[in-house]
C-alpha atoms as a PDB file:
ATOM      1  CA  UNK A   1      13.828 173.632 109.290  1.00  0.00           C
ATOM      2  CA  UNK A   2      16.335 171.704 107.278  1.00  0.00           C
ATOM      3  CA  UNK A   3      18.421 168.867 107.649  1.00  0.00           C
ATOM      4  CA  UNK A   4      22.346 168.210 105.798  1.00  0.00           C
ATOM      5  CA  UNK A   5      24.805 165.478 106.474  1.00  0.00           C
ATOM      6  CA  UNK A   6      28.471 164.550 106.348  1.00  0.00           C
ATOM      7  CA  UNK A   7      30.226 161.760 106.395  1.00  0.00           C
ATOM      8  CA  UNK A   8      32.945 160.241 105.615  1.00  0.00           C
ATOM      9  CA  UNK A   9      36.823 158.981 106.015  1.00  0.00           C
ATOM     10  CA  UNK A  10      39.945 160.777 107.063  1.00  0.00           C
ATOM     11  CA  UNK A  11      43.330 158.688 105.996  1.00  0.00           C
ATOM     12  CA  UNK A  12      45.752 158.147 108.609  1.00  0.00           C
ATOM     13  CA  UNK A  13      48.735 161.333 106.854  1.00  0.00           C
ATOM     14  CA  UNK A  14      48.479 162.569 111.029  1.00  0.00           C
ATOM     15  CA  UNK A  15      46.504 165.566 111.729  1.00  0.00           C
ATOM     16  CA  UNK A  16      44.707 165.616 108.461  1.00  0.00           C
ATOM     17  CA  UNK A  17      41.228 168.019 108.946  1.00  0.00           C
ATOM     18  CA  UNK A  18      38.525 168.094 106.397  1.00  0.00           C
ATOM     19  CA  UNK A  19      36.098 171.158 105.844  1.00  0.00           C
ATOM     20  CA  UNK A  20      32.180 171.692 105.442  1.00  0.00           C
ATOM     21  CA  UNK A  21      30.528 174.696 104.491  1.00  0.00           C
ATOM     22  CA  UNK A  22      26.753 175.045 105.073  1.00  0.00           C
ATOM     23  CA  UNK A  23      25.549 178.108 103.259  1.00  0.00           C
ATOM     24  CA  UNK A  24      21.861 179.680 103.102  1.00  0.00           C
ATOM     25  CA  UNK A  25      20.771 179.211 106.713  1.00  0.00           C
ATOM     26  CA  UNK A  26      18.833 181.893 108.355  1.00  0.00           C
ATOM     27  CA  UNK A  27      20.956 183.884 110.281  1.00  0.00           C
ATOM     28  CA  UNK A  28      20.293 184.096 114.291  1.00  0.00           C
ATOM     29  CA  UNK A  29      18.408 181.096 113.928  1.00  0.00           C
ATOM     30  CA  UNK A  30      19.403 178.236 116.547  1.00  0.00           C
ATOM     31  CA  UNK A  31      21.177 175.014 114.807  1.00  0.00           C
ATOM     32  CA  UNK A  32      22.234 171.925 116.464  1.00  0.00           C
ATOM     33  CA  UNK A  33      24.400 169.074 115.407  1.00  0.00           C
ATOM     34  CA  UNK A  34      24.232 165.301 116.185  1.00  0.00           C
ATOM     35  CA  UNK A  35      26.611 162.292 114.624  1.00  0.00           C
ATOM     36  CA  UNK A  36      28.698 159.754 115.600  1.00  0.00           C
ATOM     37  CA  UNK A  37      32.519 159.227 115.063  1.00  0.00           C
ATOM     38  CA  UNK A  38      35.709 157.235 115.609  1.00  0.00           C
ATOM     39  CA  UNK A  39      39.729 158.247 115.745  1.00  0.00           C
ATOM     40  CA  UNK A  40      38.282 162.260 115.612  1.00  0.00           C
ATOM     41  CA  UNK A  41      40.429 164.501 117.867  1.00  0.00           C
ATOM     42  CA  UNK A  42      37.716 167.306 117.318  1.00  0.00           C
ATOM     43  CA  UNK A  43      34.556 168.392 115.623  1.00  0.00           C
ATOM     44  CA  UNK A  44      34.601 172.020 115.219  1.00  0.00           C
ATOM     45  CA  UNK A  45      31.501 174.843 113.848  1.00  0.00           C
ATOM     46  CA  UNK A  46      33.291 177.826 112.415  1.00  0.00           C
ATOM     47  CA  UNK A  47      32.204 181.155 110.941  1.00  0.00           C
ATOM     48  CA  UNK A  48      32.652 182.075 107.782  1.00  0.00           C
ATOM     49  CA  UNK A  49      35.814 183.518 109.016  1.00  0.00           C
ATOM     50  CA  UNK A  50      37.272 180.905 110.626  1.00  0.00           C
ATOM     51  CA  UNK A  51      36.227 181.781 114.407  1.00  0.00           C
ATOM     52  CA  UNK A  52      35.196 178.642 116.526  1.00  0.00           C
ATOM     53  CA  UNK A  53      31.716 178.605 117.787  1.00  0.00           C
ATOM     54  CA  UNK A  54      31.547 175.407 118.954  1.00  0.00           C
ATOM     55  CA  UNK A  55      33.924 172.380 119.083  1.00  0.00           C
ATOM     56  CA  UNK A  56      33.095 168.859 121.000  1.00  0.00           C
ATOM     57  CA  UNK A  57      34.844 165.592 121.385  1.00  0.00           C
ATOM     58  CA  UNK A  58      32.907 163.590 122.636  1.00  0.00           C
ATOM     59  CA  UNK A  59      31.374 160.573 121.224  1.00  0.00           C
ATOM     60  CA  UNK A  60      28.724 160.321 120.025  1.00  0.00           C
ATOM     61  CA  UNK A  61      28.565 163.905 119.010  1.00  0.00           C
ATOM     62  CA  UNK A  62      26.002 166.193 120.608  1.00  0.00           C
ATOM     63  CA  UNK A  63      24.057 167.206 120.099  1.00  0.00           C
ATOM     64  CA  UNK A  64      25.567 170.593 120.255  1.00  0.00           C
ATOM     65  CA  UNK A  65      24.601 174.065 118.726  1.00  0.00           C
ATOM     66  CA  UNK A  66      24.626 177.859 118.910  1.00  0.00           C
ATOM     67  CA  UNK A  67      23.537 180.427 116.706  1.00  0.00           C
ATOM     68  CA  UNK A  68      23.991 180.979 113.033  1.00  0.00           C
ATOM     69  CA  UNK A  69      26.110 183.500 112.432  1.00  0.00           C
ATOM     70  CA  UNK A  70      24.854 187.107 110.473  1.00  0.00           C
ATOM     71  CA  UNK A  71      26.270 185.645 107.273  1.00  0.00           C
ATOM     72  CA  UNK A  72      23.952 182.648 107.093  1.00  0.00           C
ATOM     73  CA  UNK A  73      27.516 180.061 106.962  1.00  0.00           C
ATOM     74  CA  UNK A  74      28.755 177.337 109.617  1.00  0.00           C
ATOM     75  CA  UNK A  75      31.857 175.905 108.458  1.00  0.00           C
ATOM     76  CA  UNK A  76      32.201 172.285 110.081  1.00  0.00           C
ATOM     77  CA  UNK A  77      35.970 171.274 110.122  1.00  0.00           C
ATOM     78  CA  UNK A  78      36.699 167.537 111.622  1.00  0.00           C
ATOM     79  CA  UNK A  79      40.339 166.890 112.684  1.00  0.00           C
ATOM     80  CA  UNK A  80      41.764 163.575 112.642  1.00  0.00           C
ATOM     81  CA  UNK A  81      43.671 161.957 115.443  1.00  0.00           C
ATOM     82  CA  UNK A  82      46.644 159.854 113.163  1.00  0.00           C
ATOM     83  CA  UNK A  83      44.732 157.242 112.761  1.00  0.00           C
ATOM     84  CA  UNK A  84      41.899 156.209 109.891  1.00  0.00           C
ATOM     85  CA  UNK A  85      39.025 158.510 111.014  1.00  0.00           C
ATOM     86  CA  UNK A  86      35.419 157.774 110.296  1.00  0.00           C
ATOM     87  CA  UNK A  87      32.434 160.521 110.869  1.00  0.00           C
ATOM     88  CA  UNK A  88      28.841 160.899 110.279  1.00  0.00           C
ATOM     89  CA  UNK A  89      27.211 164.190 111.692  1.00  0.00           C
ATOM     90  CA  UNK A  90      23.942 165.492 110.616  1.00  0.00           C
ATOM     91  CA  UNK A  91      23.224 169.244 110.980  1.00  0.00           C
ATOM     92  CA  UNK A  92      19.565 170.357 111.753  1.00  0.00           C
ATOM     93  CA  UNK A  93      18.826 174.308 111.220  1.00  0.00           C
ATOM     94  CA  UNK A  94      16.146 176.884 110.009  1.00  0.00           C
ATOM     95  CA  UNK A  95      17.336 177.592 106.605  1.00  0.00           C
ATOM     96  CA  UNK A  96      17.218 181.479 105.129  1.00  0.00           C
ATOM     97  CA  UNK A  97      13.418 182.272 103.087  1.00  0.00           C
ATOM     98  CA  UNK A  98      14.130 182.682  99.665  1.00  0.00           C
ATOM     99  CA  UNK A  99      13.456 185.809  97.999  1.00  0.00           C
ATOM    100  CA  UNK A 100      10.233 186.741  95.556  1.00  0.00           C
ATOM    101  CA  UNK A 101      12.447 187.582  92.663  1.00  0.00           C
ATOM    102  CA  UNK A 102      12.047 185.643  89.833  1.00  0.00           C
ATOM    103  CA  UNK A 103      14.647 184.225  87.481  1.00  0.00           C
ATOM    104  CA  UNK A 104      15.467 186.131  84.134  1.00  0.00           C
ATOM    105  CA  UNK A 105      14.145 183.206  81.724  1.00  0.00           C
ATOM    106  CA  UNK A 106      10.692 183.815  84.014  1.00  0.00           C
ATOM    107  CA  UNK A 107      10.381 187.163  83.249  1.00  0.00           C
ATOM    108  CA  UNK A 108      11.488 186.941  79.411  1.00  0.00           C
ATOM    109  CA  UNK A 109       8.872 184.225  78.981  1.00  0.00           C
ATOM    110  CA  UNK A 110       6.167 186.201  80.394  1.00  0.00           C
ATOM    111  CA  UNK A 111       7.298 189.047  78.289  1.00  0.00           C
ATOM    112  CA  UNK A 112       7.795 187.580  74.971  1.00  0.00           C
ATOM    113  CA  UNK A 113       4.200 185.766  76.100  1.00  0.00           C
ATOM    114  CA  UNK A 114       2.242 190.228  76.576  1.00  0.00           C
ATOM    115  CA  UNK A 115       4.079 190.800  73.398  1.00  0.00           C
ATOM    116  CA  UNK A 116       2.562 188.198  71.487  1.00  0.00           C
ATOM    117  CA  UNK A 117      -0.914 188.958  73.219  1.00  0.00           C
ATOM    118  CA  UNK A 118      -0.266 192.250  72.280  1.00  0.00           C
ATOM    119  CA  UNK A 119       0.215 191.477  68.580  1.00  0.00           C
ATOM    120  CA  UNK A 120      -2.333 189.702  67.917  1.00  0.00           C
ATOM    121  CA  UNK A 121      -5.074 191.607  69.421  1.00  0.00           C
ATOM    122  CA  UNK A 122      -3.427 194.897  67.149  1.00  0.00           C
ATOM    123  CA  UNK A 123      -3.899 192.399  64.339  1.00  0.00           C
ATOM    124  CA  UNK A 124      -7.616 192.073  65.016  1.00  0.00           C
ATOM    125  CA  UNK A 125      -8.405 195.511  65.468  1.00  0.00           C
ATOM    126  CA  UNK A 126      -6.677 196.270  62.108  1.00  0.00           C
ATOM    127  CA  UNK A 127      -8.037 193.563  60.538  1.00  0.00           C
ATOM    128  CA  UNK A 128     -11.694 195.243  61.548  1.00  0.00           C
END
């Protein structure tokens, strides 16, 4: 499981939204959200597309949840209510495994590391 957070201030330009994207989360896994909030017409979780999966107004929020979506994103969009806004929500959810590959300066260190081996046990032999 892993844990993000938000939070922050909305100036008072009337209906003013900001926009959170959560990426890497393991998709069909359950997430939940919990925060507090003041002046916020609505806390919304997206998809990746822009669907609503959940919205809430209460305060404090949640928690609330659902399911993450196939693509692993929840979008978190917080609209203002034309006044200064204030928010801090916390979002708790399994996060996708990483995968075995490893990165290219790995595997060109390992290989420039066999060729050297490789070297210098030709040198021995020839120098036999």
């Amino acid at each position: 499981m892993g844990t993000d957070r938000v939070f922050g201030a909305i100036s008072p330009t009337g209906g003013d939204n900001d926009f959170f994207a959560f990426s890497g989360l393991a998709a069909g896994a359950a997430y939940s959200f919990v925060g507090t909030y003041e002046n916020i017409q609505n806390v919304g979780v997206l998809n990746s597309a822009g669907g609503v999966l959940n919205a809430t107004v209460s305060n404090p929020a949640g928690p609330f949840g659902g399911i993450v979506p196939g693509d692993g994103v929840l979008v978190v969009q917080v609209l203002q209510n034309e006044q200064v806004a204030y928010y801090d929500l916390e979002l708790t959810a399994q996060l996708a495994p990483t995968s075995g590959v490893p990165e290219p300066a790995t595997v060109a260190t390992v290989g420039l590391g066999l060729a050297a081996a490789g070297l210098a046990s030709r040198r021995r032999k020839l120098a036999k």
